[in-house]
PDB file of N, CA and C in Angstrom:
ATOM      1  N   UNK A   1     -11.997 -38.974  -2.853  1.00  0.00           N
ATOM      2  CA  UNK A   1     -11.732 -38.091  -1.731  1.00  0.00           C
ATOM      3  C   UNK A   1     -10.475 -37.253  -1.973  1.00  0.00           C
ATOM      4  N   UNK A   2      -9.346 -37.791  -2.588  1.00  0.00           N
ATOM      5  CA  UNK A   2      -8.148 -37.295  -2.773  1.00  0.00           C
ATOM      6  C   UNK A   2      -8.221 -35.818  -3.687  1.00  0.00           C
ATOM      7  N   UNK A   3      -9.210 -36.620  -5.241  1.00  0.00           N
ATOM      8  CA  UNK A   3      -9.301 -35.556  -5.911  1.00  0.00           C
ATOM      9  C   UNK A   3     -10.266 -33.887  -5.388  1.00  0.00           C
ATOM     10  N   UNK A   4     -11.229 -34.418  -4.284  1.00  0.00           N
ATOM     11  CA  UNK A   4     -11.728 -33.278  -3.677  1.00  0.00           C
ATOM     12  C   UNK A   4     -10.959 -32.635  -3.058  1.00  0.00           C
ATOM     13  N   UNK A   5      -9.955 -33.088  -2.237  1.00  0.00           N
ATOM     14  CA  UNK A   5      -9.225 -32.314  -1.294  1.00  0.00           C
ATOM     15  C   UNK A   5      -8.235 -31.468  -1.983  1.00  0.00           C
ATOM     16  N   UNK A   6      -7.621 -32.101  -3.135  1.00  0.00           N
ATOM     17  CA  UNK A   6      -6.629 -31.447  -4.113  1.00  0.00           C
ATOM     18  C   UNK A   6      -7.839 -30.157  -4.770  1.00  0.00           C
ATOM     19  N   UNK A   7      -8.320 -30.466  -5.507  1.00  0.00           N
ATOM     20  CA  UNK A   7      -9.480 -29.419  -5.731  1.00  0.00           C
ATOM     21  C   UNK A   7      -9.711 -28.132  -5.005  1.00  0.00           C
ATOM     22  N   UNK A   8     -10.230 -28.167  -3.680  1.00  0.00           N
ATOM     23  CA  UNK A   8     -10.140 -27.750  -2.640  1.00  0.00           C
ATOM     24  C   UNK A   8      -8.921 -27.021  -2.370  1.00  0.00           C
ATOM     25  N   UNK A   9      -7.710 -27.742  -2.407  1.00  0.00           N
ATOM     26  CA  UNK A   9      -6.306 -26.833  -2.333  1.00  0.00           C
ATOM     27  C   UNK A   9      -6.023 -25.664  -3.057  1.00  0.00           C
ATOM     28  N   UNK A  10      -6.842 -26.215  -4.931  1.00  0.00           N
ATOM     29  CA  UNK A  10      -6.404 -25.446  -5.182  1.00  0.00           C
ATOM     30  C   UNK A  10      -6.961 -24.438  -5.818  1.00  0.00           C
ATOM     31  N   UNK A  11      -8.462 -24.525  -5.100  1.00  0.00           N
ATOM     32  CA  UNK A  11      -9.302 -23.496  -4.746  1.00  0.00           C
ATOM     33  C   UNK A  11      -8.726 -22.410  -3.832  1.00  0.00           C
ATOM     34  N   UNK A  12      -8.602 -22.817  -2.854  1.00  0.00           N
ATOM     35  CA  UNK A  12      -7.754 -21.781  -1.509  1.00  0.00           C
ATOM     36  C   UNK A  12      -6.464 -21.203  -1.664  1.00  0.00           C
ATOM     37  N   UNK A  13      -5.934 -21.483  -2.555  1.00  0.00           N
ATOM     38  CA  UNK A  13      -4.634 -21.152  -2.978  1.00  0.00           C
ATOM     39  C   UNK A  13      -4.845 -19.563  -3.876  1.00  0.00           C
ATOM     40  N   UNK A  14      -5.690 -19.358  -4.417  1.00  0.00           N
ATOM     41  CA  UNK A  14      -6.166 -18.417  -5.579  1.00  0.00           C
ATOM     42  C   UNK A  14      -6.746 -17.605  -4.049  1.00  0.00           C
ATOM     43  N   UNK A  15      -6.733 -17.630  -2.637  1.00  0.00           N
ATOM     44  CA  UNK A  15      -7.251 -16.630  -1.843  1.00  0.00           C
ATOM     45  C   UNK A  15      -6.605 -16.005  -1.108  1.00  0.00           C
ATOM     46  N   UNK A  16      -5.364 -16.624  -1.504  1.00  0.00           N
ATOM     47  CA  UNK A  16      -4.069 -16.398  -0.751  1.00  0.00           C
ATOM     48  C   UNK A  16      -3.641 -14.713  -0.737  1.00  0.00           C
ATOM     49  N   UNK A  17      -3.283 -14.097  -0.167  1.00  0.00           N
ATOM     50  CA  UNK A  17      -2.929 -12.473  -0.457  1.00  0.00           C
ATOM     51  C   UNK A  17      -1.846 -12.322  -0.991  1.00  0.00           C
ATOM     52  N   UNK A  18      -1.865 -11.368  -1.958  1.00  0.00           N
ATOM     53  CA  UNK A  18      -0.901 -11.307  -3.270  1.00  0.00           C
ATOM     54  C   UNK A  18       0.733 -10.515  -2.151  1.00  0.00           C
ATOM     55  N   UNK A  19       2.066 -11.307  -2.183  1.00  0.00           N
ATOM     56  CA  UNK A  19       2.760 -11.027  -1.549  1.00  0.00           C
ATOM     57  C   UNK A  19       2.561  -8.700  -1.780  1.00  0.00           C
ATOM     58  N   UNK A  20       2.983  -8.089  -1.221  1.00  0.00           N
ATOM     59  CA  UNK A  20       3.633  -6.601  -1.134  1.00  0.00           C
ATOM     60  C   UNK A  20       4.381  -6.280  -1.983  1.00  0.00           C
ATOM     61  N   UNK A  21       4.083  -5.802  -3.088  1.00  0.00           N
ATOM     62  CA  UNK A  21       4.937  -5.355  -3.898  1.00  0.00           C
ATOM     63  C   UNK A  21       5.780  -4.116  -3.505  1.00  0.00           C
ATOM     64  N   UNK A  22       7.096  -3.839  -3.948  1.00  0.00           N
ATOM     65  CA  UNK A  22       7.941  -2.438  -3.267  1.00  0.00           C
ATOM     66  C   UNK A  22       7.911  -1.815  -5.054  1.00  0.00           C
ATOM     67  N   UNK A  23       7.596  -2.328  -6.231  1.00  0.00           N
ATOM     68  CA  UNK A  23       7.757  -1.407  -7.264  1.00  0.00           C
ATOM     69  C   UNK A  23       7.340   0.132  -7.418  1.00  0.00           C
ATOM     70  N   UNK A  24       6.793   0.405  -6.506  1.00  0.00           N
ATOM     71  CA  UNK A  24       6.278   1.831  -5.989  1.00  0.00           C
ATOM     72  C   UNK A  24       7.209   2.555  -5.550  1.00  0.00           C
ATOM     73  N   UNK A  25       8.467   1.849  -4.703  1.00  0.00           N
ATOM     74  CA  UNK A  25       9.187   3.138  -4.114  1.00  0.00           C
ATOM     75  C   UNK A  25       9.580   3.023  -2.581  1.00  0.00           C
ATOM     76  N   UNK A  26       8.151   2.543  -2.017  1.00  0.00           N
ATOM     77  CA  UNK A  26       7.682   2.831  -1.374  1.00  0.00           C
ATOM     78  C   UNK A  26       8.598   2.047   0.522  1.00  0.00           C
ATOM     79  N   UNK A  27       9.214   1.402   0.033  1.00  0.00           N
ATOM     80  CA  UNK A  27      10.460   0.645   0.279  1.00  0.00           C
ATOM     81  C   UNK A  27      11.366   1.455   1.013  1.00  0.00           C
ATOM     82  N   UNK A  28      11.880   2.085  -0.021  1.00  0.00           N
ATOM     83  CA  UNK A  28      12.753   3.242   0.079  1.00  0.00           C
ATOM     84  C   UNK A  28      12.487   4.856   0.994  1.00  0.00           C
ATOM     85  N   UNK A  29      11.167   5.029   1.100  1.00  0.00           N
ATOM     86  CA  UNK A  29      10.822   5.956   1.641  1.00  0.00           C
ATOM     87  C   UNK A  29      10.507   5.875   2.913  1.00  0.00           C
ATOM     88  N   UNK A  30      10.747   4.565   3.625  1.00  0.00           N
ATOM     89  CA  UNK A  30      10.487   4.168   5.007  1.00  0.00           C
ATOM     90  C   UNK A  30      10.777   4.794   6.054  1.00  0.00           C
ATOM     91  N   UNK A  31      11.492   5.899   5.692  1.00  0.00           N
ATOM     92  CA  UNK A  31      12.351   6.912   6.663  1.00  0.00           C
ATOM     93  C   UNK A  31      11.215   8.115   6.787  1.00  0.00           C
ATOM     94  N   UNK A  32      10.382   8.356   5.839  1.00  0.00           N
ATOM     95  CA  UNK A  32       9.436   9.228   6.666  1.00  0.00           C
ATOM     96  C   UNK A  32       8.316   8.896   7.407  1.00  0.00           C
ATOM     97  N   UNK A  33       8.222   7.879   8.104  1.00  0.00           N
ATOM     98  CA  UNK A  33       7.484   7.288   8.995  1.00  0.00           C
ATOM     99  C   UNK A  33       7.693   8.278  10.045  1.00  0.00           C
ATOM    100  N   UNK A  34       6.623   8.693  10.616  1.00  0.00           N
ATOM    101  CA  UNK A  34       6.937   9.742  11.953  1.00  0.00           C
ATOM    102  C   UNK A  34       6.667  11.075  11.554  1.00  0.00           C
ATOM    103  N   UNK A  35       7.655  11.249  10.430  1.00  0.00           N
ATOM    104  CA  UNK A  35       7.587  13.210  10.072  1.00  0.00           C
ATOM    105  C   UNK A  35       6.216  13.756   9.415  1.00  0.00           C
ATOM    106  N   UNK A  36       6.250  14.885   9.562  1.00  0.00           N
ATOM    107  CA  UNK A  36       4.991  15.703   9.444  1.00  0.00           C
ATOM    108  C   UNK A  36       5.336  15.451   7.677  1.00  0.00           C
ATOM    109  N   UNK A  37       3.638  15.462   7.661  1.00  0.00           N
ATOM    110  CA  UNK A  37       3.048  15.065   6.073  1.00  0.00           C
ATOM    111  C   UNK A  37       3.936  16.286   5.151  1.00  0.00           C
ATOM    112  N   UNK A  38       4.653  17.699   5.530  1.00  0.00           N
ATOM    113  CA  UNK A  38       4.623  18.851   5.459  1.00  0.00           C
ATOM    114  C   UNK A  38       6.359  18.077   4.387  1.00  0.00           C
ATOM    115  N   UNK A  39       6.907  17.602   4.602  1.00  0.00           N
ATOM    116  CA  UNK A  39       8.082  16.721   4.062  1.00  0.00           C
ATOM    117  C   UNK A  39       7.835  16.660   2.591  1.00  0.00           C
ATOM    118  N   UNK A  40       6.530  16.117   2.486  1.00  0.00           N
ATOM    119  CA  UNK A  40       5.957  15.656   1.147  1.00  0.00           C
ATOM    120  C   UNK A  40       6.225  17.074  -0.105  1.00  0.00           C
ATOM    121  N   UNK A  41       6.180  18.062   0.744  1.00  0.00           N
ATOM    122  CA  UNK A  41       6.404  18.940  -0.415  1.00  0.00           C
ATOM    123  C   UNK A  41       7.360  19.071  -1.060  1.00  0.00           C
ATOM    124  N   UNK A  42       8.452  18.960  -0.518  1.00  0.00           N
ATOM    125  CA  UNK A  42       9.953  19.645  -1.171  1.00  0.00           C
ATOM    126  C   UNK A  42      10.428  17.784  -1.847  1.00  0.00           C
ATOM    127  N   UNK A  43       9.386  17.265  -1.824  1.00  0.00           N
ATOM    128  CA  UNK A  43       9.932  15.663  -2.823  1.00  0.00           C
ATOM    129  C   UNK A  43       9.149  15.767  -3.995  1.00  0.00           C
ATOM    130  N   UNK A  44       9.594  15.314  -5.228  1.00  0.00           N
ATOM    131  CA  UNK A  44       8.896  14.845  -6.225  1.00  0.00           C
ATOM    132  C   UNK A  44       8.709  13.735  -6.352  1.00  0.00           C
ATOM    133  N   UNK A  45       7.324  12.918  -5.835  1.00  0.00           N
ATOM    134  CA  UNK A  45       6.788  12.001  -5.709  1.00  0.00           C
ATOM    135  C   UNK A  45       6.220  11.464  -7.054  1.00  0.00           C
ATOM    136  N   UNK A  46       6.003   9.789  -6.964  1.00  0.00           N
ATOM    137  CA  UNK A  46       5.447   9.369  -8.704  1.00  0.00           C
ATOM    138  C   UNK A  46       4.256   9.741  -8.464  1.00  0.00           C
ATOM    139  N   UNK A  47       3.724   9.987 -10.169  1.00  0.00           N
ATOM    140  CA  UNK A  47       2.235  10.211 -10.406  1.00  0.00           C
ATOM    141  C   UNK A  47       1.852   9.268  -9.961  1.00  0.00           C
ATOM    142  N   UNK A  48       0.037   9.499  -9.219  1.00  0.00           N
ATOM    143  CA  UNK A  48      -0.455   8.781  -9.259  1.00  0.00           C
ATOM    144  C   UNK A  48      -0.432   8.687  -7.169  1.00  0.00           C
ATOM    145  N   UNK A  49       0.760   9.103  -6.821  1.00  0.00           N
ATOM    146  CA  UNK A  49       0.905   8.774  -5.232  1.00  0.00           C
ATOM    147  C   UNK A  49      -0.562   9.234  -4.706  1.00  0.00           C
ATOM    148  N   UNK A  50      -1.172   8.375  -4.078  1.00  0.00           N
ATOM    149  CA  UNK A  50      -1.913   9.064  -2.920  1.00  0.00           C
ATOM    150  C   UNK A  50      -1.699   9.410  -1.493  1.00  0.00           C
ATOM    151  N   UNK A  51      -1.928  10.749  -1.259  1.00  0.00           N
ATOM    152  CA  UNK A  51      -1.750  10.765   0.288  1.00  0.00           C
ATOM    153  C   UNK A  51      -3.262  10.293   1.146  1.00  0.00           C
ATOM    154  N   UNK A  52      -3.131   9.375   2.226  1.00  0.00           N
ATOM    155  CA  UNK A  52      -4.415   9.076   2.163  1.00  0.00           C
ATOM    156  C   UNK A  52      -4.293   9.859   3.948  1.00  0.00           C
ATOM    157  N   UNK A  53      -5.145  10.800   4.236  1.00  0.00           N
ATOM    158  CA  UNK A  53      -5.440  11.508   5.406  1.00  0.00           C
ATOM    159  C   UNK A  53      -6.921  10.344   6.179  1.00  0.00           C
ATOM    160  N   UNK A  54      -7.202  10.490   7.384  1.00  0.00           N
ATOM    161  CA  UNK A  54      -7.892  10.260   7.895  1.00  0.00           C
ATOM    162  C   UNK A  54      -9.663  10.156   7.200  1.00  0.00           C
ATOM    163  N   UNK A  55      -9.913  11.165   6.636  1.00  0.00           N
ATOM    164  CA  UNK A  55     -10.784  11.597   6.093  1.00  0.00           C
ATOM    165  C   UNK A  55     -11.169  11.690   4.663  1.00  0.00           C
ATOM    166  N   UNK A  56     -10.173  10.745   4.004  1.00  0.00           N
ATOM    167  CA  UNK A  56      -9.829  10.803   2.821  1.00  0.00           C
ATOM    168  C   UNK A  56     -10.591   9.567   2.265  1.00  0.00           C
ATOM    169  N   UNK A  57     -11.550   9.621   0.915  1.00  0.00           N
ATOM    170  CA  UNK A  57     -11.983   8.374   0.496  1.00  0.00           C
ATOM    171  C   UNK A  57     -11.128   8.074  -0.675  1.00  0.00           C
ATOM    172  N   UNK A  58     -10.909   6.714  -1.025  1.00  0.00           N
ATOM    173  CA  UNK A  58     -10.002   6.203  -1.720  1.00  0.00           C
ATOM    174  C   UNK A  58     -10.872   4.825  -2.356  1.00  0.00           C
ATOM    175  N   UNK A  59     -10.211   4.413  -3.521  1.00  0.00           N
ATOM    176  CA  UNK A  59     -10.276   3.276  -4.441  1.00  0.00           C
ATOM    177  C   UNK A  59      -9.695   1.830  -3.646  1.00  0.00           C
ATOM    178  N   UNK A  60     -10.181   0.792  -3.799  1.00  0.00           N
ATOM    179  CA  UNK A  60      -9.709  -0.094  -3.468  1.00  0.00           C
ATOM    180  C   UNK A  60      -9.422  -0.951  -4.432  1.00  0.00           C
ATOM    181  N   UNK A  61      -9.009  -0.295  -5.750  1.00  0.00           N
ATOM    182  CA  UNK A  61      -8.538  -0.967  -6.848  1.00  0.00           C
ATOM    183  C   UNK A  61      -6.871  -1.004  -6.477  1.00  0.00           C
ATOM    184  N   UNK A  62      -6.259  -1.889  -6.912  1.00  0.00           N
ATOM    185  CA  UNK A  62      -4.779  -2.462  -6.571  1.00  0.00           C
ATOM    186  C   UNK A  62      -3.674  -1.869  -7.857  1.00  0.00           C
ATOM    187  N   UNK A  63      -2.867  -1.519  -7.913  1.00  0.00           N
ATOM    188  CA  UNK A  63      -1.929  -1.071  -8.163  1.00  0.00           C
ATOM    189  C   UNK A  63      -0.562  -1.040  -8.189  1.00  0.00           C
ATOM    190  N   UNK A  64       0.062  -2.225  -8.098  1.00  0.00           N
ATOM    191  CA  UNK A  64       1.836  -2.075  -7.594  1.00  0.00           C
ATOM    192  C   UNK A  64       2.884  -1.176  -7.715  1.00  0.00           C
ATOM    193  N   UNK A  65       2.218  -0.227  -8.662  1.00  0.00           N
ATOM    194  CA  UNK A  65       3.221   1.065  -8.847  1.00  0.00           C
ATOM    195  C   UNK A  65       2.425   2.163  -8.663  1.00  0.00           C
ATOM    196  N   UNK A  66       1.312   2.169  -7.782  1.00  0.00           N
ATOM    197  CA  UNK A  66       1.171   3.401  -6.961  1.00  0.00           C
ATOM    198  C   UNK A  66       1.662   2.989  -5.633  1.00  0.00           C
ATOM    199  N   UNK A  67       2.349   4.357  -5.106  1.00  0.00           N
ATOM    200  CA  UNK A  67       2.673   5.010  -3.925  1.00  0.00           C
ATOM    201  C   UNK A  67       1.363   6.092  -3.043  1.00  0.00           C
ATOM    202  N   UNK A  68       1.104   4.984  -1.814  1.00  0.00           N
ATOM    203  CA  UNK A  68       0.646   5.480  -0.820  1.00  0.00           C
ATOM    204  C   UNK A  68       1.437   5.823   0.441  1.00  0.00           C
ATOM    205  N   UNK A  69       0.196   6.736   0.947  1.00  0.00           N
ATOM    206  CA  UNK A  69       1.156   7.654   1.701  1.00  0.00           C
ATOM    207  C   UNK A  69       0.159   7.800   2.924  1.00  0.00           C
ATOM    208  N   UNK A  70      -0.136   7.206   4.356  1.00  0.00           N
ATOM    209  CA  UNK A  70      -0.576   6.915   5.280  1.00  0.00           C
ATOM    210  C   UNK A  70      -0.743   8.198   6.092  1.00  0.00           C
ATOM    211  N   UNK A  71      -1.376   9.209   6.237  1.00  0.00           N
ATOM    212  CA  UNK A  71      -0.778  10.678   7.499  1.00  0.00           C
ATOM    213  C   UNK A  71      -2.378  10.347   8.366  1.00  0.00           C
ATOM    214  N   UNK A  72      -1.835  10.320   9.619  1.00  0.00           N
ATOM    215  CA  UNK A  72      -2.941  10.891  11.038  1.00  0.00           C
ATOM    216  C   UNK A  72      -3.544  12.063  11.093  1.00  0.00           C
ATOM    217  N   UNK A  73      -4.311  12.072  11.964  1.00  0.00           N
ATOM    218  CA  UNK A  73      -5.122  13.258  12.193  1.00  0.00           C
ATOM    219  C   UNK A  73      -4.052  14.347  12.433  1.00  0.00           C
ATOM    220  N   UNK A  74      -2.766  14.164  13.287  1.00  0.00           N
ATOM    221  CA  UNK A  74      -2.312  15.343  13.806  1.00  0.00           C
ATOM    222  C   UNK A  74      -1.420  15.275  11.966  1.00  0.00           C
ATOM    223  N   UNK A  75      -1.518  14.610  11.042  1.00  0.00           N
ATOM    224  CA  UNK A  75      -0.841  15.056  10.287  1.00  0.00           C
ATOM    225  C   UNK A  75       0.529  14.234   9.911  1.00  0.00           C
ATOM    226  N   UNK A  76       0.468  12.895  10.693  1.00  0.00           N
ATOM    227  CA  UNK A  76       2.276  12.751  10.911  1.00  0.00           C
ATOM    228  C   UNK A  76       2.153  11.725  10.045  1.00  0.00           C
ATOM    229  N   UNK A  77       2.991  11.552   8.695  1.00  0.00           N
ATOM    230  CA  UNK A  77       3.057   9.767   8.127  1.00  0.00           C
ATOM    231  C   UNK A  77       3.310   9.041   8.973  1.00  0.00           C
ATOM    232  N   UNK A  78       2.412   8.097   8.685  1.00  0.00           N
ATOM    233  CA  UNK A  78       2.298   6.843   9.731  1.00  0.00           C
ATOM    234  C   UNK A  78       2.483   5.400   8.702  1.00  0.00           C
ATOM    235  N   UNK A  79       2.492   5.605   7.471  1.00  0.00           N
ATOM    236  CA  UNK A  79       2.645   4.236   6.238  1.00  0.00           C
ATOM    237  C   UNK A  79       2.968   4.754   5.041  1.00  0.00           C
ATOM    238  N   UNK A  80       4.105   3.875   4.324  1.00  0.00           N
ATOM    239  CA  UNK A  80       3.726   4.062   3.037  1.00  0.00           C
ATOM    240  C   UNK A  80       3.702   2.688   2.591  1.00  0.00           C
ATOM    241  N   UNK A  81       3.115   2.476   1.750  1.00  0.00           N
ATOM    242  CA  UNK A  81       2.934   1.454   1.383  1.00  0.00           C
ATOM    243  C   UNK A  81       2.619   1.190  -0.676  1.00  0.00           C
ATOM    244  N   UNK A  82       2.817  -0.114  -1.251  1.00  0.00           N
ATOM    245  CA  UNK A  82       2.450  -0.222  -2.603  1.00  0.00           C
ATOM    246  C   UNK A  82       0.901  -0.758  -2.728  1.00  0.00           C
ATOM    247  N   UNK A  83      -0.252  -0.322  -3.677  1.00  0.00           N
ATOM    248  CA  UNK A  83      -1.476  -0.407  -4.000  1.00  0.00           C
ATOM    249  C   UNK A  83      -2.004   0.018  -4.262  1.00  0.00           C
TER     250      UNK A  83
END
């Protein structure tokens, strides 16, 4: 019984969600939360950043050093985040 339950542990352990990586940046840029997506221009952002709009289809392949970039319908960053 012991060895099932250990088993079991450490089955569920491998489902665990991989902590948030900040190697993206993305950390640091927390201050444009709110401002119009329109910001994004006058920065040189890393390759690879996506801006992801409402309407936008995207990869759900993982990444720790891409920079995402969250904007609403009216346009306003709302996340950035690493993935």
């Amino acid at each position: 019984m012991a060895r099932t339950l250990l088993a079991l542990v450490a089955v569920l352990a491998g489902c665990v969600a991989e902590p948030q990586s900040t190697t993206c940046g993305a950390e640091g840029l927390q201050g444009l939360v709110g401002r119009d997506k329109s910001a994004l221009s006058a920065m040189t952002l890393p390759a690879g950043t996506r801006v992801i709009e409402p309407w936008t289809a995207v990869t759900e392949d993982y990444s720790a050093q891409r920079l995402n970039i969250d904007v609403d319908a009216r346009g306003r960053i709302t996340g950035l985040w690493c993935g």
